[in-house]
C-alpha atoms as a PDB file:
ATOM      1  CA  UNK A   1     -69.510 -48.898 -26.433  1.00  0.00           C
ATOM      2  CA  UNK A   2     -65.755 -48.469 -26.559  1.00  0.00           C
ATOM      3  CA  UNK A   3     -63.926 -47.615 -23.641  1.00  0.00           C
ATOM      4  CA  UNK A   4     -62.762 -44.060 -25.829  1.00  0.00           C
ATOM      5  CA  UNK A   5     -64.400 -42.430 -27.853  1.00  0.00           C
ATOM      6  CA  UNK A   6     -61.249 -41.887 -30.494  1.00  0.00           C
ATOM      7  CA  UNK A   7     -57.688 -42.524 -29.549  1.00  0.00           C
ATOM      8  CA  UNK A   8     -55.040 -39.844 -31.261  1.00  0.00           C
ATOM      9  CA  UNK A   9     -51.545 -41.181 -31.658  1.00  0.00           C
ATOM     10  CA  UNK A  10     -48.603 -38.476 -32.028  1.00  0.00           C
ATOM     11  CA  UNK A  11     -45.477 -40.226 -33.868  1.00  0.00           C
ATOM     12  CA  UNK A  12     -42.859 -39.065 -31.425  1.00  0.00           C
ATOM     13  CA  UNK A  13     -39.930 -41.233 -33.056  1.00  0.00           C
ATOM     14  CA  UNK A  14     -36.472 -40.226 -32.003  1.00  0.00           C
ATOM     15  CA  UNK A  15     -33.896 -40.874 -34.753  1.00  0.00           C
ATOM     16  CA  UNK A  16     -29.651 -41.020 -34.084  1.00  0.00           C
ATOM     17  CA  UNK A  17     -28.184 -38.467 -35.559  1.00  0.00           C
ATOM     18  CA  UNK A  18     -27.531 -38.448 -39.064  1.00  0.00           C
ATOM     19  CA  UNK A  19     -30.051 -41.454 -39.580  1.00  0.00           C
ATOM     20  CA  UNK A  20     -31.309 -41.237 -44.006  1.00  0.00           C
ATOM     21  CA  UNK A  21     -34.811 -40.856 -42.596  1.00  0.00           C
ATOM     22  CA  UNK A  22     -35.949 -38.074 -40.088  1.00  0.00           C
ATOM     23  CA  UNK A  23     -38.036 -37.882 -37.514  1.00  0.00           C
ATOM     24  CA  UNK A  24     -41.458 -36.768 -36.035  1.00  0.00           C
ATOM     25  CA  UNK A  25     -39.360 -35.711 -33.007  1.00  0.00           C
ATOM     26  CA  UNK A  26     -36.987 -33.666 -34.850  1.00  0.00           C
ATOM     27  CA  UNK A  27     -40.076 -31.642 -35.569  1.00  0.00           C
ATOM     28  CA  UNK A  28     -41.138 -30.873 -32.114  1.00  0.00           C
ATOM     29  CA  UNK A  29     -43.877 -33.822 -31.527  1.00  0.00           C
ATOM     30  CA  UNK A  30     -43.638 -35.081 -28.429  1.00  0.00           C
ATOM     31  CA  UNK A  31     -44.117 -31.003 -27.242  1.00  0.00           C
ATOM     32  CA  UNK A  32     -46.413 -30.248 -29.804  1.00  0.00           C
ATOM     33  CA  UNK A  33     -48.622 -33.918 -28.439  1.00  0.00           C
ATOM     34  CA  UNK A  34     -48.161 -32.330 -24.911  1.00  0.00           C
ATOM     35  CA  UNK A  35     -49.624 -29.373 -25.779  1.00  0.00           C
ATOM     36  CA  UNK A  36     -52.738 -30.530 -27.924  1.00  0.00           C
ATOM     37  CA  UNK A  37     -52.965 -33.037 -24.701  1.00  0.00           C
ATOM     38  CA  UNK A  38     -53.256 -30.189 -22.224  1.00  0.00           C
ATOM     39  CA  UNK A  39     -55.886 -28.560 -24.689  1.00  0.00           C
ATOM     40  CA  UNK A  40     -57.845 -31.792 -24.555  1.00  0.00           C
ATOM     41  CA  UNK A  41     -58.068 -31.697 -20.439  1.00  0.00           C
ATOM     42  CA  UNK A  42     -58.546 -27.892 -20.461  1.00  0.00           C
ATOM     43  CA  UNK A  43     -61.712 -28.691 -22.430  1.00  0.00           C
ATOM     44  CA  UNK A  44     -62.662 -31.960 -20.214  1.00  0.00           C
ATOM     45  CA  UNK A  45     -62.652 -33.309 -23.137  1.00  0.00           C
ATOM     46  CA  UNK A  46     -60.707 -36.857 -21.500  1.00  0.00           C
ATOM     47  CA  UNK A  47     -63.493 -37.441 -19.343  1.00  0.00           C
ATOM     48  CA  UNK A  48     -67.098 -38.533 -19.659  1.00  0.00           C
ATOM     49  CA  UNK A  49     -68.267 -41.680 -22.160  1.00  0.00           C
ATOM     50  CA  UNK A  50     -67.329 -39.240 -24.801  1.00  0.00           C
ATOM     51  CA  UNK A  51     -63.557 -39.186 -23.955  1.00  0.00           C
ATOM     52  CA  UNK A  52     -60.815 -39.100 -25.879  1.00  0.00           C
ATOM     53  CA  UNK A  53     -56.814 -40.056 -25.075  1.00  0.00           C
ATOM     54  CA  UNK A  54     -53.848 -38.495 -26.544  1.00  0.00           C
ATOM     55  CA  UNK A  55     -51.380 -41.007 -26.715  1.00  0.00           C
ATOM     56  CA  UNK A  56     -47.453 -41.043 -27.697  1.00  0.00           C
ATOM     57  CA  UNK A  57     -46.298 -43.638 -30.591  1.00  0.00           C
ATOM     58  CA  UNK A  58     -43.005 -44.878 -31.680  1.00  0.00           C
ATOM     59  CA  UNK A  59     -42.484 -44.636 -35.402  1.00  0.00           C
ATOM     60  CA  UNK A  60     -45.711 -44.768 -37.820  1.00  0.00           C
ATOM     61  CA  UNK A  61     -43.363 -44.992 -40.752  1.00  0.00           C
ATOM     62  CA  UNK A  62     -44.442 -42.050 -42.461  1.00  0.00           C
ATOM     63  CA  UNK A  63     -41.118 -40.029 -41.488  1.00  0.00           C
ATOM     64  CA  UNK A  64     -41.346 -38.137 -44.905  1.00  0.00           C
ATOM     65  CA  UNK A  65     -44.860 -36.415 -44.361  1.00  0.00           C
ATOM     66  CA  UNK A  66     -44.446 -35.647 -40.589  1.00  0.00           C
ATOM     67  CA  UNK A  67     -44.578 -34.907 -38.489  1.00  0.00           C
ATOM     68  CA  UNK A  68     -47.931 -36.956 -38.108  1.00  0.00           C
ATOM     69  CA  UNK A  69     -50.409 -38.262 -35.922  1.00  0.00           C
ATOM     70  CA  UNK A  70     -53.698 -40.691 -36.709  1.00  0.00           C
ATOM     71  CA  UNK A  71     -57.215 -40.923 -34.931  1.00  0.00           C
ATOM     72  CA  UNK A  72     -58.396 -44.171 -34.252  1.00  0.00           C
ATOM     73  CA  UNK A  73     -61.125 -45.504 -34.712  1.00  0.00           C
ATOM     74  CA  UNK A  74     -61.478 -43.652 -38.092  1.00  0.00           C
ATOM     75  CA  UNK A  75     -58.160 -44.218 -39.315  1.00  0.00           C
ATOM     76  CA  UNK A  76     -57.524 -40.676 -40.321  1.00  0.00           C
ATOM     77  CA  UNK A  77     -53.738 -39.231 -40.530  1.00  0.00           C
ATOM     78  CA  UNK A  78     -52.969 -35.775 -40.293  1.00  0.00           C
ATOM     79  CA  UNK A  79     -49.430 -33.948 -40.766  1.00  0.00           C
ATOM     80  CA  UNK A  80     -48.989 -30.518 -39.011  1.00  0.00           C
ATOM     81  CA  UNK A  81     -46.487 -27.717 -37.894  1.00  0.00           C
ATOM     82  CA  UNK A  82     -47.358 -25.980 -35.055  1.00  0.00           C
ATOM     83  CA  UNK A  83     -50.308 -25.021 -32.372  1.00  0.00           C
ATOM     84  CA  UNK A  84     -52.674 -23.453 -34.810  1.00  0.00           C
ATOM     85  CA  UNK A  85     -52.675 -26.710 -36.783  1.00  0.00           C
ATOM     86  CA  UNK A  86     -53.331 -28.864 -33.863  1.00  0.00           C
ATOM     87  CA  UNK A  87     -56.196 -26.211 -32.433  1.00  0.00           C
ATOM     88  CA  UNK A  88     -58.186 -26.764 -36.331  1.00  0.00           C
ATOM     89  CA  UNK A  89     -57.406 -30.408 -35.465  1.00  0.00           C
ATOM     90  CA  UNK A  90     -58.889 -30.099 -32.476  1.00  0.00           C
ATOM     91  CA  UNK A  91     -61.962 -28.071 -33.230  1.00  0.00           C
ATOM     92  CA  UNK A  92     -62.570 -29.433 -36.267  1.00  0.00           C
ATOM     93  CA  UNK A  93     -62.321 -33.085 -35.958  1.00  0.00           C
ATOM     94  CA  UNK A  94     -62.304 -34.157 -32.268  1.00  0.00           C
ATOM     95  CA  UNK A  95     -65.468 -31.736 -31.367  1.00  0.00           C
ATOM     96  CA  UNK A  96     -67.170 -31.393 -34.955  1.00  0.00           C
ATOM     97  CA  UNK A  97     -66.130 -34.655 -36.236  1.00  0.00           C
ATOM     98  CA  UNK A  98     -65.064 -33.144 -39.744  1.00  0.00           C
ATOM     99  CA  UNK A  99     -61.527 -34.136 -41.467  1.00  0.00           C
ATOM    100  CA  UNK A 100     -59.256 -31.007 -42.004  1.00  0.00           C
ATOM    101  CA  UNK A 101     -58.799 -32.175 -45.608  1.00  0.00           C
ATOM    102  CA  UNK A 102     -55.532 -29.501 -45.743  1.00  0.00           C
ATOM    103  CA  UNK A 103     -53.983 -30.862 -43.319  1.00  0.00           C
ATOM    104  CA  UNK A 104     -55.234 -34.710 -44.025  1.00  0.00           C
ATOM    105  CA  UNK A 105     -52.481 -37.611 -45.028  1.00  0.00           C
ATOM    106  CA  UNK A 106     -53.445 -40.214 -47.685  1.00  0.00           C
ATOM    107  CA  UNK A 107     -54.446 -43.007 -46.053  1.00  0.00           C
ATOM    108  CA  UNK A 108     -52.132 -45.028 -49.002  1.00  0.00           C
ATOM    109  CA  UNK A 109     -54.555 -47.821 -49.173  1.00  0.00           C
ATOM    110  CA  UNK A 110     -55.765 -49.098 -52.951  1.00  0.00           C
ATOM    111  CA  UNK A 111     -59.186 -49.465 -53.075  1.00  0.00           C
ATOM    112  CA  UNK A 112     -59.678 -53.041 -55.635  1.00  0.00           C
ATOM    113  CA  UNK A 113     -61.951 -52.740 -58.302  1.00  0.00           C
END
């Protein structure tokens, strides 16, 4: 048994100013990770063998599409804007274990035929 259940990992990248690529942070990530983090203990939802952790990341290189997060161990990456993206995030995959496919980031890997 692992010692989580699924680890999420919020790109909260801080670029300079006037970098050529932007960053998660310059969309409000490292509140918007604080917030779906608070949701996760207000639902005990970080405790238990069934527990989750919210974790911050340094760049995922995917600076185009974020801001963006992934859930390990499924490998699933997610873009969003604001609360009410992180809440379906949150109700849908963390507690129902379905992908919100609107909100879901190609994973960019080829399958070989």
């Amino acid at each position: 048994m692992a010692y989580y259940r699924q680890h999420y990992f919020f790109c909260t990248n801080q670029r300079a100013e006037g970098a050529e690529r932007p960053s998660c942070a310059q969309c409000d990530s490292g509140r918007l990770r604080a917030y779906f983090k608070a949701r996760v203990k207000e639902l005990g939802l970080h405790l238990g063998p069934e527990r989750v952790r919210i974790n911050s990341a340094g760049c995922l290189d995917r600076c185009e599409e974020g801001p963006c997060l992934v859930v390990y161990p499924e490998g699933v990456w997610y873009t969003y804007v604001d609360e009410a993206d992180l809440d379906e995030i949150l109700e849908s995959h963390l507690i129902r274990g379905e992908v919100v496919e609107r909100l879901r980031l190609p994973d960019g890997v080829e399958e070989s035929t």
